[in-house]
Protein backbone atom coordinates (compact mmCIF):
# COMPACT_ATOMS: atom_id res chain seq x y z
CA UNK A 1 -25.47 -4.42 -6.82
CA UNK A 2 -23.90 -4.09 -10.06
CA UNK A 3 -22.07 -0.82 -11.14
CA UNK A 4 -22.72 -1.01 -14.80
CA UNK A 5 -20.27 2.12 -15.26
CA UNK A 6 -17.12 -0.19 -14.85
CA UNK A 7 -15.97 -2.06 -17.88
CA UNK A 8 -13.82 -5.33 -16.94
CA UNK A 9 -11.63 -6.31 -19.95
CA UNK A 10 -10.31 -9.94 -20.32
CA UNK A 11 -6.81 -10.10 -19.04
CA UNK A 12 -4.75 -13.23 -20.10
CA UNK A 13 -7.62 -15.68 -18.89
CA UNK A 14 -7.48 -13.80 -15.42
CA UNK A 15 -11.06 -11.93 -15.74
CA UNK A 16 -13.14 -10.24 -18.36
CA UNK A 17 -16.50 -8.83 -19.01
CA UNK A 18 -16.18 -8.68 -23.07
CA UNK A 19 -15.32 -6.20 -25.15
CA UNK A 20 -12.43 -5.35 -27.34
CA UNK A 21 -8.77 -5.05 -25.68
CA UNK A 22 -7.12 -1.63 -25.56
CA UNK A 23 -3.43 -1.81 -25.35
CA UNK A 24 -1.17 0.83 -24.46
CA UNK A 25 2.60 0.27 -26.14
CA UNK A 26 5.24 1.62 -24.46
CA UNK A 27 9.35 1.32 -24.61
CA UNK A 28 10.80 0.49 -21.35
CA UNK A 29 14.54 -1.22 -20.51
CA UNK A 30 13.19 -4.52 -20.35
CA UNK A 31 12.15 -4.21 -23.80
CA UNK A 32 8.63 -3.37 -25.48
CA UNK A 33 5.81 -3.36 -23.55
CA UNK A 34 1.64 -3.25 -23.86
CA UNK A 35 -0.78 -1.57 -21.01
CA UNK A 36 -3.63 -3.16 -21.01
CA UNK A 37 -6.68 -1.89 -18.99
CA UNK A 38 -8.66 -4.18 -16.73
CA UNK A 39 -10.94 -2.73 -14.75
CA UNK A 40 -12.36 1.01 -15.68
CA UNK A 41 -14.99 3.68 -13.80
CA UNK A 42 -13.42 3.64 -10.34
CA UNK A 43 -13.71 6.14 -8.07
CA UNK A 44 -10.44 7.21 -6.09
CA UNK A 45 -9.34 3.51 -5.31
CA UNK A 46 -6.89 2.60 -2.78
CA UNK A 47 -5.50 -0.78 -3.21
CA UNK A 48 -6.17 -3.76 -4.81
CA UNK A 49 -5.60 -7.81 -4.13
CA UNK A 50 -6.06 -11.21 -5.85
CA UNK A 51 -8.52 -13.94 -5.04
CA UNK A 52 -7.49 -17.56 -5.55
CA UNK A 53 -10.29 -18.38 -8.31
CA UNK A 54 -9.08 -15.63 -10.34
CA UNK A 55 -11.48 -12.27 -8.95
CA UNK A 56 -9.76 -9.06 -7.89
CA UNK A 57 -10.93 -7.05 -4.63
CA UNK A 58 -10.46 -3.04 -4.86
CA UNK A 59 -11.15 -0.45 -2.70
CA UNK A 60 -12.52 2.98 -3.36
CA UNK A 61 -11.71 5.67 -0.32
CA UNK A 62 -15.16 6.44 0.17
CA UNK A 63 -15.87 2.64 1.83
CA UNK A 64 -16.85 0.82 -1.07
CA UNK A 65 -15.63 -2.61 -2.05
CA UNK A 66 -15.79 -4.47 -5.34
CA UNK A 67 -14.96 -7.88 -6.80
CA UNK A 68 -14.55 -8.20 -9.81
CA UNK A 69 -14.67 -11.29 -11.80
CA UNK A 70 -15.73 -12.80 -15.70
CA UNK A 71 -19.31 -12.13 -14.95
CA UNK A 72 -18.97 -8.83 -13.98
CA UNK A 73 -18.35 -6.57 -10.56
CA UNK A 74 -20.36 -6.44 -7.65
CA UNK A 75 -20.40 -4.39 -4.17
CA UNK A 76 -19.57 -6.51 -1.31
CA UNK A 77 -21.79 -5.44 1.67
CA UNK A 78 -20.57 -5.02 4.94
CA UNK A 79 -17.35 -2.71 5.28
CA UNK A 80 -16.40 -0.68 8.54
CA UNK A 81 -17.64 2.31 8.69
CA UNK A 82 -15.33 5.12 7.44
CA UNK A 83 -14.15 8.48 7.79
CA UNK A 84 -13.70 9.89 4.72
CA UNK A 85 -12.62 12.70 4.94
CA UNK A 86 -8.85 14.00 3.31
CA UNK A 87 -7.03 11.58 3.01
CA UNK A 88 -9.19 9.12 5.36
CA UNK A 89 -11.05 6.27 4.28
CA UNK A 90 -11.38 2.70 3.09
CA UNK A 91 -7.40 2.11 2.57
CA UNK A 92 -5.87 -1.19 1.99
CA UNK A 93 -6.99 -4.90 1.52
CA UNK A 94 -4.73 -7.75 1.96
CA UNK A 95 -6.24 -11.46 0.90
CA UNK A 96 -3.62 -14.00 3.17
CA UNK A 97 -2.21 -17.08 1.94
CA UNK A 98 -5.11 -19.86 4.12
CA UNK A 99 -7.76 -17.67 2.43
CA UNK A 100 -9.00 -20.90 0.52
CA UNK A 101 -9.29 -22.34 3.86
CA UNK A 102 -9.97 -19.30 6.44
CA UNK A 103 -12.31 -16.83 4.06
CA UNK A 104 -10.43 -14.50 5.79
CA UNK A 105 -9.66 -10.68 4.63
CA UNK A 106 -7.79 -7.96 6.16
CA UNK A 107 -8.50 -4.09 5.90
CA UNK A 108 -7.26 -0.96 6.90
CA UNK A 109 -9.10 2.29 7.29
CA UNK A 110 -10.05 5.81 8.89
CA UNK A 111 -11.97 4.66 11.92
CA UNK A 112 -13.87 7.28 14.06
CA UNK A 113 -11.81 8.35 17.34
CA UNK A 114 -13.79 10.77 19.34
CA UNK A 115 -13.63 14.02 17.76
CA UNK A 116 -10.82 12.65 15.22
CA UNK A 117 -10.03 9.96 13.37
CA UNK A 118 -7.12 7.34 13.71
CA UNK A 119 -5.74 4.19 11.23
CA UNK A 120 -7.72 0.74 11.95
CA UNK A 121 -7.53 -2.77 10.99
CA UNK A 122 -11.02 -4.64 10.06
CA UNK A 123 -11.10 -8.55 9.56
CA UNK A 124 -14.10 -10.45 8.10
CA UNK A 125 -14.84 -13.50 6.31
CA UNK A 126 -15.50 -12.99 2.52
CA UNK A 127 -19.30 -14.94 2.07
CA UNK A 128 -19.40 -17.91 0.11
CA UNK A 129 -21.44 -16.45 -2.72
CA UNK A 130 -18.63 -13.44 -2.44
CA UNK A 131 -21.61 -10.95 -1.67
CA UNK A 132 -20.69 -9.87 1.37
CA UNK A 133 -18.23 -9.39 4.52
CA UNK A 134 -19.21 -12.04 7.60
CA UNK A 135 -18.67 -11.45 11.03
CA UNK A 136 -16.82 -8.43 10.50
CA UNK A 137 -14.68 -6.49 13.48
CA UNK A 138 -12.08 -4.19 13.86
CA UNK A 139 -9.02 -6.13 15.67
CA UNK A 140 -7.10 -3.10 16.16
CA UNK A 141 -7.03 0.61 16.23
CA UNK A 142 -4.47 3.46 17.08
CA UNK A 143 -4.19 4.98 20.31
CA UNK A 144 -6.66 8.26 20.29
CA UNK A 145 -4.88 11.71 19.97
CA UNK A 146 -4.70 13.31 16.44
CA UNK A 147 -7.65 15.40 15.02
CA UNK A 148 -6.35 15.58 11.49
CA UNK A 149 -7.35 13.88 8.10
CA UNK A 150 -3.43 13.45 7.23
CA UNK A 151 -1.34 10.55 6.83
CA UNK A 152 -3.01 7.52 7.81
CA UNK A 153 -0.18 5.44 6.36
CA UNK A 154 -2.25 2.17 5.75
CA UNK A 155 -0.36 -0.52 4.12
CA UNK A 156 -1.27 -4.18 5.38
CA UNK A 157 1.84 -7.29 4.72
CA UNK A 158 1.67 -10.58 5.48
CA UNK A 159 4.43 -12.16 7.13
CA UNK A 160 6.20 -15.12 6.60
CA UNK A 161 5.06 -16.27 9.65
CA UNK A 162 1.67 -15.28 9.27
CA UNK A 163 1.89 -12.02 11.24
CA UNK A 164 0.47 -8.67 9.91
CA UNK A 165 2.59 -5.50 9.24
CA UNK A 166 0.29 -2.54 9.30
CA UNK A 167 2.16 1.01 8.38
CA UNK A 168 0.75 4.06 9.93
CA UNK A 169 1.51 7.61 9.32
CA UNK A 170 2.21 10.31 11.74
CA UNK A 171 -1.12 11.86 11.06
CA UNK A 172 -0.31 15.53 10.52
CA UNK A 173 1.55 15.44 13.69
CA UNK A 174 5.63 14.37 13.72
CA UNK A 175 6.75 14.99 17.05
CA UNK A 176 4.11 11.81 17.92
CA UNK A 177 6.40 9.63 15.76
CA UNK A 178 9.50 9.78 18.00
CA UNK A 179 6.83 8.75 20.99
CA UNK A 180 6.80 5.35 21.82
CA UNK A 181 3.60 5.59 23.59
CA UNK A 182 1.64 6.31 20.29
CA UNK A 183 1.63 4.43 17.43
CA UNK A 184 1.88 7.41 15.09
CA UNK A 185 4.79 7.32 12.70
CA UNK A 186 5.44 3.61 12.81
CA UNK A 187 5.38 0.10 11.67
CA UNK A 188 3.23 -2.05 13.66
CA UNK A 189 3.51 -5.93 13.95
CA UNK A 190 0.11 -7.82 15.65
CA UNK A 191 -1.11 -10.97 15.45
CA UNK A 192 -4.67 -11.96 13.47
CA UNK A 193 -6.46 -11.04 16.27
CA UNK A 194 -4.85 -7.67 16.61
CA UNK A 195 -2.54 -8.39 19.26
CA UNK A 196 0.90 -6.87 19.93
CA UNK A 197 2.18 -9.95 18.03
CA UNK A 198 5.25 -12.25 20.37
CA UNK A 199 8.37 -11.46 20.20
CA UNK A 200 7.95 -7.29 19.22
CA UNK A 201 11.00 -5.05 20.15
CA UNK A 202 9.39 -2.32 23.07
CA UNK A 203 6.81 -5.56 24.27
CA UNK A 204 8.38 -5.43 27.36
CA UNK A 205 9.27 -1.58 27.27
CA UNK A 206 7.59 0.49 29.87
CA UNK A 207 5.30 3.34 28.75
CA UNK A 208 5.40 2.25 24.74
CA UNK A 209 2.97 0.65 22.96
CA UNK A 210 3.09 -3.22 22.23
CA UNK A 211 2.40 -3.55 18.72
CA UNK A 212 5.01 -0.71 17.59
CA UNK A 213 7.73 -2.72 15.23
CA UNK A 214 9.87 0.55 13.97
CA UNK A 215 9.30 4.13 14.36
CA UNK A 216 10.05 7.75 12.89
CA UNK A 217 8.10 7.63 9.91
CA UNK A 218 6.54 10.06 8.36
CA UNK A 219 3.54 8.45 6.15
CA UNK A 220 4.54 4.66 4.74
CA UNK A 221 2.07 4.15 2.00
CA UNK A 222 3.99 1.44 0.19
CA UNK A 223 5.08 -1.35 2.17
CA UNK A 224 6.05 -5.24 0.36
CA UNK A 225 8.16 -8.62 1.17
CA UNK A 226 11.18 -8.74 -1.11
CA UNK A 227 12.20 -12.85 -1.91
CA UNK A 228 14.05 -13.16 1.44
CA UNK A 229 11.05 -12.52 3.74
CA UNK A 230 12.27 -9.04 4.51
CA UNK A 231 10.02 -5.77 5.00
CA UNK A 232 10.87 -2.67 2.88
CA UNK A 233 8.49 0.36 3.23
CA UNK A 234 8.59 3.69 1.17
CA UNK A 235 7.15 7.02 3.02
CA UNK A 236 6.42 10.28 1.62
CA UNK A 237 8.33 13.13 2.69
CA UNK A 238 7.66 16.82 3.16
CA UNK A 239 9.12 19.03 0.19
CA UNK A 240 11.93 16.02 -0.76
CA UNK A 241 13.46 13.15 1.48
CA UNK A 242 10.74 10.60 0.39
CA UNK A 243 12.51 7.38 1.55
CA UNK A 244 12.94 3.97 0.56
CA UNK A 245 13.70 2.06 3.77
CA UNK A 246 14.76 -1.90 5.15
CA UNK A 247 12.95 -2.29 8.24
CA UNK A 248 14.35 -3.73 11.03
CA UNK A 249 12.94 -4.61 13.98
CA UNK A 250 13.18 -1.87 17.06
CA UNK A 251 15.04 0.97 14.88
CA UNK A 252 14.23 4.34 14.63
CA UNK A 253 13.67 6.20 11.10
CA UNK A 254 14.54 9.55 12.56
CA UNK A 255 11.50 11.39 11.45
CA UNK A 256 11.00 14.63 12.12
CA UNK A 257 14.31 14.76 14.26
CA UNK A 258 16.31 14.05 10.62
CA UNK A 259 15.10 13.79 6.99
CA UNK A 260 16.59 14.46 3.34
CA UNK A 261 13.60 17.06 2.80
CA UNK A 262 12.60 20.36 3.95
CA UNK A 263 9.05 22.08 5.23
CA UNK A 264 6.76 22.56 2.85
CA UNK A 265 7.72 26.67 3.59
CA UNK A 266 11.63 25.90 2.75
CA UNK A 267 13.06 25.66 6.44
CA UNK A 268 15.52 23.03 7.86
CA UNK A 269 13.94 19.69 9.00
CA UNK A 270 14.89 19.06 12.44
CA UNK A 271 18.42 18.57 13.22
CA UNK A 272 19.69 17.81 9.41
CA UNK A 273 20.24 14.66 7.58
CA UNK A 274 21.83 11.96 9.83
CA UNK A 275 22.12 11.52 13.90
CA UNK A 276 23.63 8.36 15.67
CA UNK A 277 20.76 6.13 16.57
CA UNK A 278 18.73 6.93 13.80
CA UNK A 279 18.54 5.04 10.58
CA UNK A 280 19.48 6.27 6.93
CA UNK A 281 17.14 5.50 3.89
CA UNK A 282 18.30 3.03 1.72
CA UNK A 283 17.72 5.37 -1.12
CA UNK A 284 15.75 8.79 -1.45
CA UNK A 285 14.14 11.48 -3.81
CA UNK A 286 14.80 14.72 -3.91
CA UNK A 287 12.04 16.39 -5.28
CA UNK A 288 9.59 14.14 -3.69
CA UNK A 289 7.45 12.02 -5.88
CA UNK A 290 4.69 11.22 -3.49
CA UNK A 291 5.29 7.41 -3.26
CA UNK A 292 2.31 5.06 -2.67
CA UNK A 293 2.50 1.71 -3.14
CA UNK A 294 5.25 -1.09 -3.50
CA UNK A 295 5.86 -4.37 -4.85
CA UNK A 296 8.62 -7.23 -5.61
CA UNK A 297 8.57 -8.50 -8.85
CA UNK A 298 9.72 -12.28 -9.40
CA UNK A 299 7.27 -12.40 -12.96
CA UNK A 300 7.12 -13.35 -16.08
CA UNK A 301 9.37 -10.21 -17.38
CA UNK A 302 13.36 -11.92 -16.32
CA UNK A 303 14.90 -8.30 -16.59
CA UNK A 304 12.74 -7.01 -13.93
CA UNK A 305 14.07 -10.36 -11.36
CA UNK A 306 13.91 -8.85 -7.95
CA UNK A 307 13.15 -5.29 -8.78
CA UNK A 308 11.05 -3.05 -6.44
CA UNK A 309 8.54 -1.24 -8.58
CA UNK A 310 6.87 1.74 -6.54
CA UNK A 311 4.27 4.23 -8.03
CA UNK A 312 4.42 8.18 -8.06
CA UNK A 313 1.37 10.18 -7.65
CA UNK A 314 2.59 13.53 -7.76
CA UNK A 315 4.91 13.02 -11.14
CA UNK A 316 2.60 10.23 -12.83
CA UNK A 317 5.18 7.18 -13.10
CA UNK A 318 6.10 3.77 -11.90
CA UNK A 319 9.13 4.03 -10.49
CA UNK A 320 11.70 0.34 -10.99
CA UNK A 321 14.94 -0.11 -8.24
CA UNK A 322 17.22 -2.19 -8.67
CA UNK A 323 20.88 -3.07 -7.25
CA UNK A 324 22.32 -3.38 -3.96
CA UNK A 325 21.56 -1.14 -2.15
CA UNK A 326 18.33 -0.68 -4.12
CA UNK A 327 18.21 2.55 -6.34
CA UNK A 328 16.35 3.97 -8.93
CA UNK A 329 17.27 2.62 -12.22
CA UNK A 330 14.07 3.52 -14.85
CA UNK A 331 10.51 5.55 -14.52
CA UNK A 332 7.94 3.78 -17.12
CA UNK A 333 5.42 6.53 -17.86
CA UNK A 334 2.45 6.64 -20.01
CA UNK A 335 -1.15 8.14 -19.62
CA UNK A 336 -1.94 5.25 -18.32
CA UNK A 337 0.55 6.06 -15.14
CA UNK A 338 -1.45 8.79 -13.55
CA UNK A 339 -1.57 9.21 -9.92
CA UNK A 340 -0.32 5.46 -9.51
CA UNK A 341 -1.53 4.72 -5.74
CA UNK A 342 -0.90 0.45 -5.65
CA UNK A 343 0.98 -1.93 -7.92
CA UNK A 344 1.57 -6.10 -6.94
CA UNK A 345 2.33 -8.43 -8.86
CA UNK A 346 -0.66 -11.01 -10.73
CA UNK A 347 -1.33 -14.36 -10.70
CA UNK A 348 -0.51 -14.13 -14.48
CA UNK A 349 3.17 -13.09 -13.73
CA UNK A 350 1.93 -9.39 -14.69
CA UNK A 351 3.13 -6.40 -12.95
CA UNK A 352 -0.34 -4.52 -12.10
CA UNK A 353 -1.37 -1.21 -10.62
CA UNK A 354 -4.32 0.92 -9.72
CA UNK A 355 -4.64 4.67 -10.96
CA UNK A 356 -6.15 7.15 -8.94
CA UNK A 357 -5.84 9.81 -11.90
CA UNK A 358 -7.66 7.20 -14.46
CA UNK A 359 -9.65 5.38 -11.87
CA UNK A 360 -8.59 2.27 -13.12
CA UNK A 361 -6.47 -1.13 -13.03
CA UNK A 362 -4.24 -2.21 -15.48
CA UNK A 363 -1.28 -4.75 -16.15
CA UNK A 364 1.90 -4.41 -17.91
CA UNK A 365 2.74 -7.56 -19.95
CA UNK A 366 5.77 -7.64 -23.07
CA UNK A 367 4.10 -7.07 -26.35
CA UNK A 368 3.58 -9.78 -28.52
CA UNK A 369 6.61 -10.08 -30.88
CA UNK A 370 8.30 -7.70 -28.61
């Protein structure tokens, strides 16, 4: 099926579907800069991830998936079905590294849980005609217990060694992140099948559930490898304390006993800011900027070496870390930044990202002369 309302623009030799190129200029640190739009007419999209011949899949919450290549963009058939409802539906969609050899591709989303709804994982193989999703199953689901359309978390990483990280929220519900026997509020680590993958910290831990790699989060909807192998996540808090974190195997994030925010109706947060046993964020905002999605940059752009570039949907911007420990250091804005919900770095080098607010995918490359 063909959506003839989308408009694919050729990007560096990467994918096109004609038509002239609108750039965007803007001025960041790193020097000047064009936006240039690849992919327009989406509606709410969630994430985004590269092919190996050069076509992009994207989400859109309500279950649809597109790839998009020269020729044009085309629904893949065959997706889980979805809740979607709030802020449930299709979610993330990670491509792994033997996908030229497995066909393999990952998904998260909003799967059906009696009367509620809880964050899934769905694994198919990609047709060879890329027209649909083959053999498709979910591998994994929470445990049942949470009613609400809140904070399914969502992100998917690939491990070095070929695990999957899946982030969850704690669904509307944060005393179910400090408990072990749910997997709300954490980082889980399974294996391609879904299995509580070897080696996880509370495996062996009686009364917790297998899969559970960190805890005490409140919704981690960025989550990305830096160039060591290790796994940084970024959660929105309530009214401040969104958090930039380093996880680490077995450790509790302190959420809701501890956080840097407040509730949404101005009162304290648990117990304060810190408590022995419980980690501190590697960096934080205060006002929250509603964080969603996170990537390492090791591009084409040398200023921008090892940077962790994040997107804000509440205050329209890309947000760039940098240092040790990582901190932010610039906010590149534009119209084109609105509601910025996934960023990763292209095959082209490019730092790209997906706005919710435009419904539409663009890269940042350095202007020409620039």
């Amino acid at each position: 099926m063909r959506r003839n309302s989308l408009v694919a623009i050729l990007a560096g030799g990467v994918i096109g579907l004609g038509g002239a190129l609108q750039a965007s200029p803007i001025q960041t640190e790193a020097g000047p800069m064009d936006i240039l739009p690849v992919v327009e007419g989406l509606d709410i999209p969630w994430a985004f991830d590269f092919l190996p011949d050069g076509g992009i899949l994207v989400t859109e919450r309500s279950g649809r998936l597109l790839l998009i290549r020269d020729s044009g963009s085309e629904v893949i058939e065959g997706t889980p079905d979805v809740v979607d409802s709030g802020q449930g539906g299709l979610l993330d969609v990670m491509v792994p590294r033997d996908f030229e050899t497995s066909r393999e591709l990952f998904f998260t989303y909003a799967r059906q849980q009696g009367r509620g709804a809880g964050t899934a994982v769905f694994k198919a193989r990609l047709s060879e005609d890329g027209t649909r999703l083959e053999d498709g199953k979910t591998i994994f689901e929470i445990a049942e217990g949470t009613r609400g359309g809140r904070h399914f978390g969502s992100r998917l990483v690939e491990a070095e060694d070929g695990h999957l990280f899946v982030t969850v929220g704690d669904r509307g519900d944060g005393p179910k992140a400090q408990d072990l026997s749910m997997h709300n509020g954490s980082v889980l680590r399974i294996t391609r099948d879904g299995a509580a993958a070897p080696g996880n910290p509370f495996v062996d831990a009686e009364g917790a559930q297998p899969e559970i790699w960190s805890y005490g989060h409140r919704n981690p909807q960025g989550a990305a490898l830096d160039g060591t192998g290790q796994l940084w996540a970024v959660e929105h808090g309530a009214r401040g304390g969104d958090e930039v974190n380093r996880i680490v195997a077995g450790t509790n994030y302190g959420w809701p006993v501890i956080s840097y925010g407040v509730n949404y109706n101005g009162s304290t947060i648990g117990e304060g800011t810190q408590k022995e046993g419980m980690a501190q964020p590697v960096y934080y905002w205060d006002p929250s900027i509603a964080p969603s999605g996170m990537t390492f940059y090791d591009g084409s752009v040398s200023d921008w070496a090892d940077n962790a570039f994040i997107g804000s949907l509440k205050f329209n911007y890309i947000s760039r870390l940098s240092g040790d420990p990582l901190a932010e250091v610039e906010r590149i804005e534009s119209d084109e930044t609105l509601r910025v919900r996934d960023l990763d770095q292209g095959p082209d080098g490019a730092l790209w990202f997906l706005s919710v607010g435009n419904g539409a995918l663009y890269r940042i490359v350095p202007s020409p002369g620039g």
